[in-house]
PDB file of N, CA and C in Angstrom:
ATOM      1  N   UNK A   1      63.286  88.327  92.056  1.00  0.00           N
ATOM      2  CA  UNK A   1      64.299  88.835  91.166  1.00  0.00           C
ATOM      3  C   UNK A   1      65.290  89.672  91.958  1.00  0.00           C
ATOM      4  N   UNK A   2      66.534  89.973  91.509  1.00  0.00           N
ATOM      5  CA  UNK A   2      67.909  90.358  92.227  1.00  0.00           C
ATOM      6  C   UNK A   2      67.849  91.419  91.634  1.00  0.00           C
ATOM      7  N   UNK A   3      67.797  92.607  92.389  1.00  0.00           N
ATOM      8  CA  UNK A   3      68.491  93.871  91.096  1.00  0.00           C
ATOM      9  C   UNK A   3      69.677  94.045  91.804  1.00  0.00           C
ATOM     10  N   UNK A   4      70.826  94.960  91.494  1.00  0.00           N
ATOM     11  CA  UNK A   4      72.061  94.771  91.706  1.00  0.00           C
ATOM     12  C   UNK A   4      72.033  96.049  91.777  1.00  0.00           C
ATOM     13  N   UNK A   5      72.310  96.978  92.352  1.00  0.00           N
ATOM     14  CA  UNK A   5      73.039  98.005  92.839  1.00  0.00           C
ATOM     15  C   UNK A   5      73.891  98.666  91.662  1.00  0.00           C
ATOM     16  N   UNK A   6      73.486 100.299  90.904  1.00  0.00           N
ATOM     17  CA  UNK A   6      74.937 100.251  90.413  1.00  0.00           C
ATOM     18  C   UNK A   6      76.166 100.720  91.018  1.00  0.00           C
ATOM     19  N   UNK A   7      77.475 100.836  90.432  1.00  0.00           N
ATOM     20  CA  UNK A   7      78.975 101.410  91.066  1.00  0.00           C
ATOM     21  C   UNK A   7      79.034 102.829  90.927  1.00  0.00           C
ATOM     22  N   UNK A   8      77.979 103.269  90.689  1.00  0.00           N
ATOM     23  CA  UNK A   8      77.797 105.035  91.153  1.00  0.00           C
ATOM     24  C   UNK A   8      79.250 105.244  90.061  1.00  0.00           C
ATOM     25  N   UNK A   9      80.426 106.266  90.810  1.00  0.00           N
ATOM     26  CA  UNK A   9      80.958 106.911  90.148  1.00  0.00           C
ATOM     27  C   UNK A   9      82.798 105.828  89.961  1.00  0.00           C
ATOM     28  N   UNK A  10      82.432 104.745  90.816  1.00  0.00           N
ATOM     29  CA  UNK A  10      83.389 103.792  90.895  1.00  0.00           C
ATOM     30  C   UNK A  10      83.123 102.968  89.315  1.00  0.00           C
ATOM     31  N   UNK A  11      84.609 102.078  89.382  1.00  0.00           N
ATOM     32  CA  UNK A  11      84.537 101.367  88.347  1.00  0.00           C
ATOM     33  C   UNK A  11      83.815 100.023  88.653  1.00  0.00           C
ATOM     34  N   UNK A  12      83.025  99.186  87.969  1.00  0.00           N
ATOM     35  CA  UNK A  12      83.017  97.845  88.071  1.00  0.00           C
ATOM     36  C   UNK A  12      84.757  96.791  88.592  1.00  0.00           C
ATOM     37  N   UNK A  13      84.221  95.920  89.142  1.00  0.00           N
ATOM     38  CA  UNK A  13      85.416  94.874  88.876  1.00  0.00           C
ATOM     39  C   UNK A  13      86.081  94.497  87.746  1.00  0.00           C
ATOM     40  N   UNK A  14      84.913  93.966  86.437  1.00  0.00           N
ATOM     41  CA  UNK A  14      85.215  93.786  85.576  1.00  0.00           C
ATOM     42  C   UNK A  14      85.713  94.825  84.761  1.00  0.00           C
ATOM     43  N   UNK A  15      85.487  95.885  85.131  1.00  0.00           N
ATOM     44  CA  UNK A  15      85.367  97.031  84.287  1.00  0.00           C
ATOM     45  C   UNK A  15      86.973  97.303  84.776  1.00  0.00           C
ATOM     46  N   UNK A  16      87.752  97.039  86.125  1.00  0.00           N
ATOM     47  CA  UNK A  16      89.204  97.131  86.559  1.00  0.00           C
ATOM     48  C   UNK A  16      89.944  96.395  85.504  1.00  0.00           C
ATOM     49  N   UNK A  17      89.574  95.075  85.226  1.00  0.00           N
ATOM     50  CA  UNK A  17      89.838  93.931  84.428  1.00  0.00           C
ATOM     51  C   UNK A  17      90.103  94.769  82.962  1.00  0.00           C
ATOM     52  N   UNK A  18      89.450  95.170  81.967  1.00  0.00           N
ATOM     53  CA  UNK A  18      89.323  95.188  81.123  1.00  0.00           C
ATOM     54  C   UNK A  18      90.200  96.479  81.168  1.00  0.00           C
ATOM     55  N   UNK A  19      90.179  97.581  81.753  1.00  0.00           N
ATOM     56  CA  UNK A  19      91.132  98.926  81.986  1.00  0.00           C
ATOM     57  C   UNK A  19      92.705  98.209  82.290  1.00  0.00           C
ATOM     58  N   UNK A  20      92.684  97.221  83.022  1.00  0.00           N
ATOM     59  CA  UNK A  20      94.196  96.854  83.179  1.00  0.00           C
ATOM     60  C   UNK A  20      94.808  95.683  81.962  1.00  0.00           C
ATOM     61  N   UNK A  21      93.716  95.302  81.157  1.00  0.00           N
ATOM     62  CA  UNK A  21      94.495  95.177  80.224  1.00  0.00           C
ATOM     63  C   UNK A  21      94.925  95.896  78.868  1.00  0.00           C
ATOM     64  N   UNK A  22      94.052  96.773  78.955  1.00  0.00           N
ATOM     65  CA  UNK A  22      93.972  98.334  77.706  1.00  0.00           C
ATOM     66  C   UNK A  22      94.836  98.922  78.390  1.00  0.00           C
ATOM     67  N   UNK A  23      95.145  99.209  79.626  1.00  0.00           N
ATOM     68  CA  UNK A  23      96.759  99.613  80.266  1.00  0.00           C
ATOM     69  C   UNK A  23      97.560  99.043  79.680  1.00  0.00           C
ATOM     70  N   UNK A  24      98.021  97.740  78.960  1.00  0.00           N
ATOM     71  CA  UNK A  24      99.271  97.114  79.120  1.00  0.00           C
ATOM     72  C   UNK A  24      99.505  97.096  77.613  1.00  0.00           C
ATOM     73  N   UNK A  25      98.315  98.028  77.164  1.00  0.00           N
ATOM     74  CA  UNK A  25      98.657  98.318  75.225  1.00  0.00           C
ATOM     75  C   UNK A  25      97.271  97.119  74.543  1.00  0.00           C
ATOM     76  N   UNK A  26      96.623  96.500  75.034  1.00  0.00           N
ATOM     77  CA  UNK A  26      95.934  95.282  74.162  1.00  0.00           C
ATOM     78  C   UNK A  26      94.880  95.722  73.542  1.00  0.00           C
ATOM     79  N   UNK A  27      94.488  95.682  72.093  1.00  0.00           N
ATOM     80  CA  UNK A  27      93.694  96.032  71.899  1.00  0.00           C
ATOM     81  C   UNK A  27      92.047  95.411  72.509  1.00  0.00           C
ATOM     82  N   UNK A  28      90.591  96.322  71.715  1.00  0.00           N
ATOM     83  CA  UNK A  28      89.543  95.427  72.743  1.00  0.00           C
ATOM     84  C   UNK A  28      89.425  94.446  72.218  1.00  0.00           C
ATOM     85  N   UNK A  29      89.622  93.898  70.834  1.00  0.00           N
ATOM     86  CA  UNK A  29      89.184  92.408  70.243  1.00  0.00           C
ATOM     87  C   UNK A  29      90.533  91.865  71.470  1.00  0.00           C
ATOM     88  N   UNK A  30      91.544  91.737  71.946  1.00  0.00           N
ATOM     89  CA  UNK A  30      92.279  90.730  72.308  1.00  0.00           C
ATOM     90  C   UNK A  30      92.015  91.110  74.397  1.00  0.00           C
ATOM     91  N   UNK A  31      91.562  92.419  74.521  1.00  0.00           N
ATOM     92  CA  UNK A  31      90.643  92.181  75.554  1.00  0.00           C
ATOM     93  C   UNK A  31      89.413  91.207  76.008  1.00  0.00           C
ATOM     94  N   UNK A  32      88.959  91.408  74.948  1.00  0.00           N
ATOM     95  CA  UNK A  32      87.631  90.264  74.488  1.00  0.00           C
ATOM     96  C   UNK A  32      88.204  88.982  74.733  1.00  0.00           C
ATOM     97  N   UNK A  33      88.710  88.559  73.930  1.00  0.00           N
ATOM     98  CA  UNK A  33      89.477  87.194  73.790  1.00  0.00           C
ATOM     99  C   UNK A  33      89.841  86.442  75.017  1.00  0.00           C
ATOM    100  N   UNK A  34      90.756  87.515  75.799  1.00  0.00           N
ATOM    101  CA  UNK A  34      91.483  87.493  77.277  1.00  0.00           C
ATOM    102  C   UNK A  34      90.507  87.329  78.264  1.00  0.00           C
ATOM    103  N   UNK A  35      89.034  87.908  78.221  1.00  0.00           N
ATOM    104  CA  UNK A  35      88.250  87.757  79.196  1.00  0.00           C
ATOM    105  C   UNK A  35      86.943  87.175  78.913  1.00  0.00           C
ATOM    106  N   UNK A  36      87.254  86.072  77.316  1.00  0.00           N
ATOM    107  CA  UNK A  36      85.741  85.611  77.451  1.00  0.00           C
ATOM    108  C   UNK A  36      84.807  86.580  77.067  1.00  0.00           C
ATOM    109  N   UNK A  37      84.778  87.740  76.123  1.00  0.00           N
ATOM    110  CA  UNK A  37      83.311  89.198  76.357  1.00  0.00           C
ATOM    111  C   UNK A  37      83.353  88.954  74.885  1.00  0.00           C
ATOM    112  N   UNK A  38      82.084  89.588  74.816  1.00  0.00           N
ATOM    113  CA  UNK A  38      82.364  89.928  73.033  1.00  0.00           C
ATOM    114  C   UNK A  38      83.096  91.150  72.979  1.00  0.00           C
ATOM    115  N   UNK A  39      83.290  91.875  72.018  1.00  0.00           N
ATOM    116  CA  UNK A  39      84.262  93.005  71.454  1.00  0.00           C
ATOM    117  C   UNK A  39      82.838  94.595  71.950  1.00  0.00           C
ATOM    118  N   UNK A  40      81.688  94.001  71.726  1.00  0.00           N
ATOM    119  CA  UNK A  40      80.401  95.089  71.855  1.00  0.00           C
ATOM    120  C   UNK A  40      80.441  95.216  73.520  1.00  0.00           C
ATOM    121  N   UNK A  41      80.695  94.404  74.248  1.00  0.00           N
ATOM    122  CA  UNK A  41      80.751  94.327  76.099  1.00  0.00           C
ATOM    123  C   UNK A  41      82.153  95.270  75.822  1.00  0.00           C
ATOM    124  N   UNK A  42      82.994  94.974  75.714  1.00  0.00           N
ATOM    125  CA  UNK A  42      84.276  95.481  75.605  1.00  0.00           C
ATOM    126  C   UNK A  42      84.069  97.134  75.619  1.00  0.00           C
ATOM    127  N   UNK A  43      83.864  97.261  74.590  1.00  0.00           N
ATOM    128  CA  UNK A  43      83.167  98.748  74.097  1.00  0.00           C
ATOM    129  C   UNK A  43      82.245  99.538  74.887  1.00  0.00           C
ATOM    130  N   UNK A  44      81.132  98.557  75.463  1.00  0.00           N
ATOM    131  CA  UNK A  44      80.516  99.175  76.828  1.00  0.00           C
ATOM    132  C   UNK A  44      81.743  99.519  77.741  1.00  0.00           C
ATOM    133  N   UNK A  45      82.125  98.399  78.251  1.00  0.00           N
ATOM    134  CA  UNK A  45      82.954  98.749  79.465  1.00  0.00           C
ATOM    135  C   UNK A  45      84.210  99.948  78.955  1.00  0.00           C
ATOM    136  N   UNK A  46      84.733  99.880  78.251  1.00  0.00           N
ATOM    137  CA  UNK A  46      85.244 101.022  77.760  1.00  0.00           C
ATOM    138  C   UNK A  46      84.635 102.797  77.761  1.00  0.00           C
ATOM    139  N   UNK A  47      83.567 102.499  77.416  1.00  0.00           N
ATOM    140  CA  UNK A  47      82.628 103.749  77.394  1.00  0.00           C
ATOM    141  C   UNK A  47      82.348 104.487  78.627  1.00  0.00           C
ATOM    142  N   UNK A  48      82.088 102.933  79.532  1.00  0.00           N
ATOM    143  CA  UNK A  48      81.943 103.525  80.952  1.00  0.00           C
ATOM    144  C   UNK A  48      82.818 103.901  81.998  1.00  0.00           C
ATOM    145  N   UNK A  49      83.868 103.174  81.622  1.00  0.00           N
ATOM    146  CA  UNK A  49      85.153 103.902  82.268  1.00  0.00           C
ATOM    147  C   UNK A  49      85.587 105.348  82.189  1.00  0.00           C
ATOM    148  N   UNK A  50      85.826 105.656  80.570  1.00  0.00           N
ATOM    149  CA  UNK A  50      86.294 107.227  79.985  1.00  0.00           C
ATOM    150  C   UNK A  50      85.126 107.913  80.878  1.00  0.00           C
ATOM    151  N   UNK A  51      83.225 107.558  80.783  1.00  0.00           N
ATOM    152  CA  UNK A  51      82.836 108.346  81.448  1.00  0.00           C
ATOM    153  C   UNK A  51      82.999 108.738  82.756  1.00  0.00           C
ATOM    154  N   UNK A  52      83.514 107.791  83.373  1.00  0.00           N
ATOM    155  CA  UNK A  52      83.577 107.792  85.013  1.00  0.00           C
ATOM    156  C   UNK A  52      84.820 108.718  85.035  1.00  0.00           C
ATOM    157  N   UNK A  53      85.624 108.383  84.075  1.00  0.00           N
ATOM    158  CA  UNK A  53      86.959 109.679  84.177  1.00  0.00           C
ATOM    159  C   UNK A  53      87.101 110.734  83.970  1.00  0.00           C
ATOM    160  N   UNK A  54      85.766 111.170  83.660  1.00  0.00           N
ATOM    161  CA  UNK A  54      86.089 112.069  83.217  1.00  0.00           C
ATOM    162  C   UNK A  54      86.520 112.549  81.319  1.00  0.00           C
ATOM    163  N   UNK A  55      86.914 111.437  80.772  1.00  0.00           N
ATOM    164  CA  UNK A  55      87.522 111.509  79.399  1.00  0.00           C
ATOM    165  C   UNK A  55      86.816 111.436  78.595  1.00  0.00           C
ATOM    166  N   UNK A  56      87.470 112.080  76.987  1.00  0.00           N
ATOM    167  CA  UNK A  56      86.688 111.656  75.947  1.00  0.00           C
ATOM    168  C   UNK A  56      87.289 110.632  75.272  1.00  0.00           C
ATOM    169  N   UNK A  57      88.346 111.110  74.928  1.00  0.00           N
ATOM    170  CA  UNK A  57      89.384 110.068  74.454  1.00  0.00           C
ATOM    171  C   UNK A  57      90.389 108.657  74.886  1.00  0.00           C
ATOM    172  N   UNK A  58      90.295 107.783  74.541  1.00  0.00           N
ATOM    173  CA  UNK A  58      91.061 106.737  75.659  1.00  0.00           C
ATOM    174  C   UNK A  58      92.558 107.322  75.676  1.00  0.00           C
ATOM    175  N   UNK A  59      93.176 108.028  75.281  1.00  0.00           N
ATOM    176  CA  UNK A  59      94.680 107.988  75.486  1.00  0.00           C
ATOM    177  C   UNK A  59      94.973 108.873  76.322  1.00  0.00           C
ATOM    178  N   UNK A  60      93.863 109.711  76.569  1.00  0.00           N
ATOM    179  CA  UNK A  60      93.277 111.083  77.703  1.00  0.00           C
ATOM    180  C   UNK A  60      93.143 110.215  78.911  1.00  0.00           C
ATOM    181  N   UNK A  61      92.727 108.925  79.024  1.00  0.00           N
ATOM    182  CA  UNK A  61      92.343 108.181  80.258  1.00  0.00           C
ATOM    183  C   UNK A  61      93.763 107.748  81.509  1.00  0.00           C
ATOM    184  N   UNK A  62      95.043 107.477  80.413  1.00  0.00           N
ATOM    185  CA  UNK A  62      95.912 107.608  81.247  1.00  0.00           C
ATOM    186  C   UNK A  62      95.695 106.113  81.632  1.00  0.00           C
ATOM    187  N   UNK A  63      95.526 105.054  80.674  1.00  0.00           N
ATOM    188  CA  UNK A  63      94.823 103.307  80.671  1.00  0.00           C
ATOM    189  C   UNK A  63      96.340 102.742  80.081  1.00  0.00           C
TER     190      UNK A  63
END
Protein backbone atom coordinates (compact mmCIF):
# COMPACT_ATOMS: atom_id res chain seq x y z
CA UNK A 1 0.00 0.00 0.00
CA UNK A 2 1.15 3.78 -0.94
CA UNK A 3 0.61 6.27 1.79
CA UNK A 4 1.21 9.70 0.44
CA UNK A 5 2.84 12.24 2.34
CA UNK A 6 0.75 15.20 3.52
CA UNK A 7 1.41 19.16 2.12
CA UNK A 8 2.17 20.18 5.71
CA UNK A 9 1.37 23.91 5.65
CA UNK A 10 1.46 24.15 1.64
CA UNK A 11 -1.52 23.92 -0.55
CA UNK A 12 -2.33 20.72 -2.53
CA UNK A 13 -2.15 21.02 -6.42
CA UNK A 14 -5.58 20.45 -6.64
CA UNK A 15 -6.30 22.44 -3.86
CA UNK A 16 -4.21 25.55 -6.29
CA UNK A 17 -6.89 24.43 -8.89
CA UNK A 18 -9.90 24.90 -7.03
CA UNK A 19 -8.49 28.42 -5.13
CA UNK A 20 -7.81 29.75 -8.72
CA UNK A 21 -11.02 29.24 -9.76
CA UNK A 22 -12.93 30.70 -6.48
CA UNK A 23 -10.32 33.57 -7.41
CA UNK A 24 -11.99 34.35 -10.65
CA UNK A 25 -15.58 34.73 -8.67
CA UNK A 26 -17.03 30.85 -9.46
CA UNK A 27 -19.03 29.54 -7.22
CA UNK A 28 -18.12 25.71 -5.55
CA UNK A 29 -21.08 23.89 -7.40
CA UNK A 30 -19.48 25.41 -10.83
CA UNK A 31 -15.96 24.66 -9.28
CA UNK A 32 -17.20 21.16 -8.99
CA UNK A 33 -18.50 21.03 -12.40
CA UNK A 34 -15.11 22.66 -13.85
CA UNK A 35 -13.03 20.01 -12.17
CA UNK A 36 -15.01 16.84 -12.23
CA UNK A 37 -15.36 16.87 -7.78
CA UNK A 38 -18.46 16.68 -6.10
CA UNK A 39 -19.57 20.06 -4.38
CA UNK A 40 -18.64 17.98 -0.61
CA UNK A 41 -14.61 17.60 -2.13
CA UNK A 42 -15.06 21.19 -3.07
CA UNK A 43 -15.93 22.17 0.46
CA UNK A 44 -13.05 20.04 1.83
CA UNK A 45 -10.64 21.68 -0.32
CA UNK A 46 -12.03 24.94 0.55
CA UNK A 47 -11.80 24.30 4.29
CA UNK A 48 -8.31 23.39 3.89
CA UNK A 49 -7.09 26.19 2.19
CA UNK A 50 -8.82 29.12 4.65
CA UNK A 51 -7.03 26.78 7.24
CA UNK A 52 -3.65 26.87 5.78
CA UNK A 53 -4.30 30.78 5.58
CA UNK A 54 -4.79 31.43 8.17
CA UNK A 55 -8.71 32.54 7.56
CA UNK A 56 -12.05 32.13 8.72
CA UNK A 57 -13.91 33.58 6.18
CA UNK A 58 -13.37 33.06 2.33
CA UNK A 59 -13.49 36.77 1.37
CA UNK A 60 -10.71 37.19 4.30
CA UNK A 61 -8.65 34.65 2.02
CA UNK A 62 -7.94 37.24 -0.59
CA UNK A 63 -9.20 33.99 -3.39
Amino acid sequence: MCVREGYGHEVSSRGRDVAELLAGGRTNREVAQALFLSCRTVQEHVSKILRKLKVVARREADL
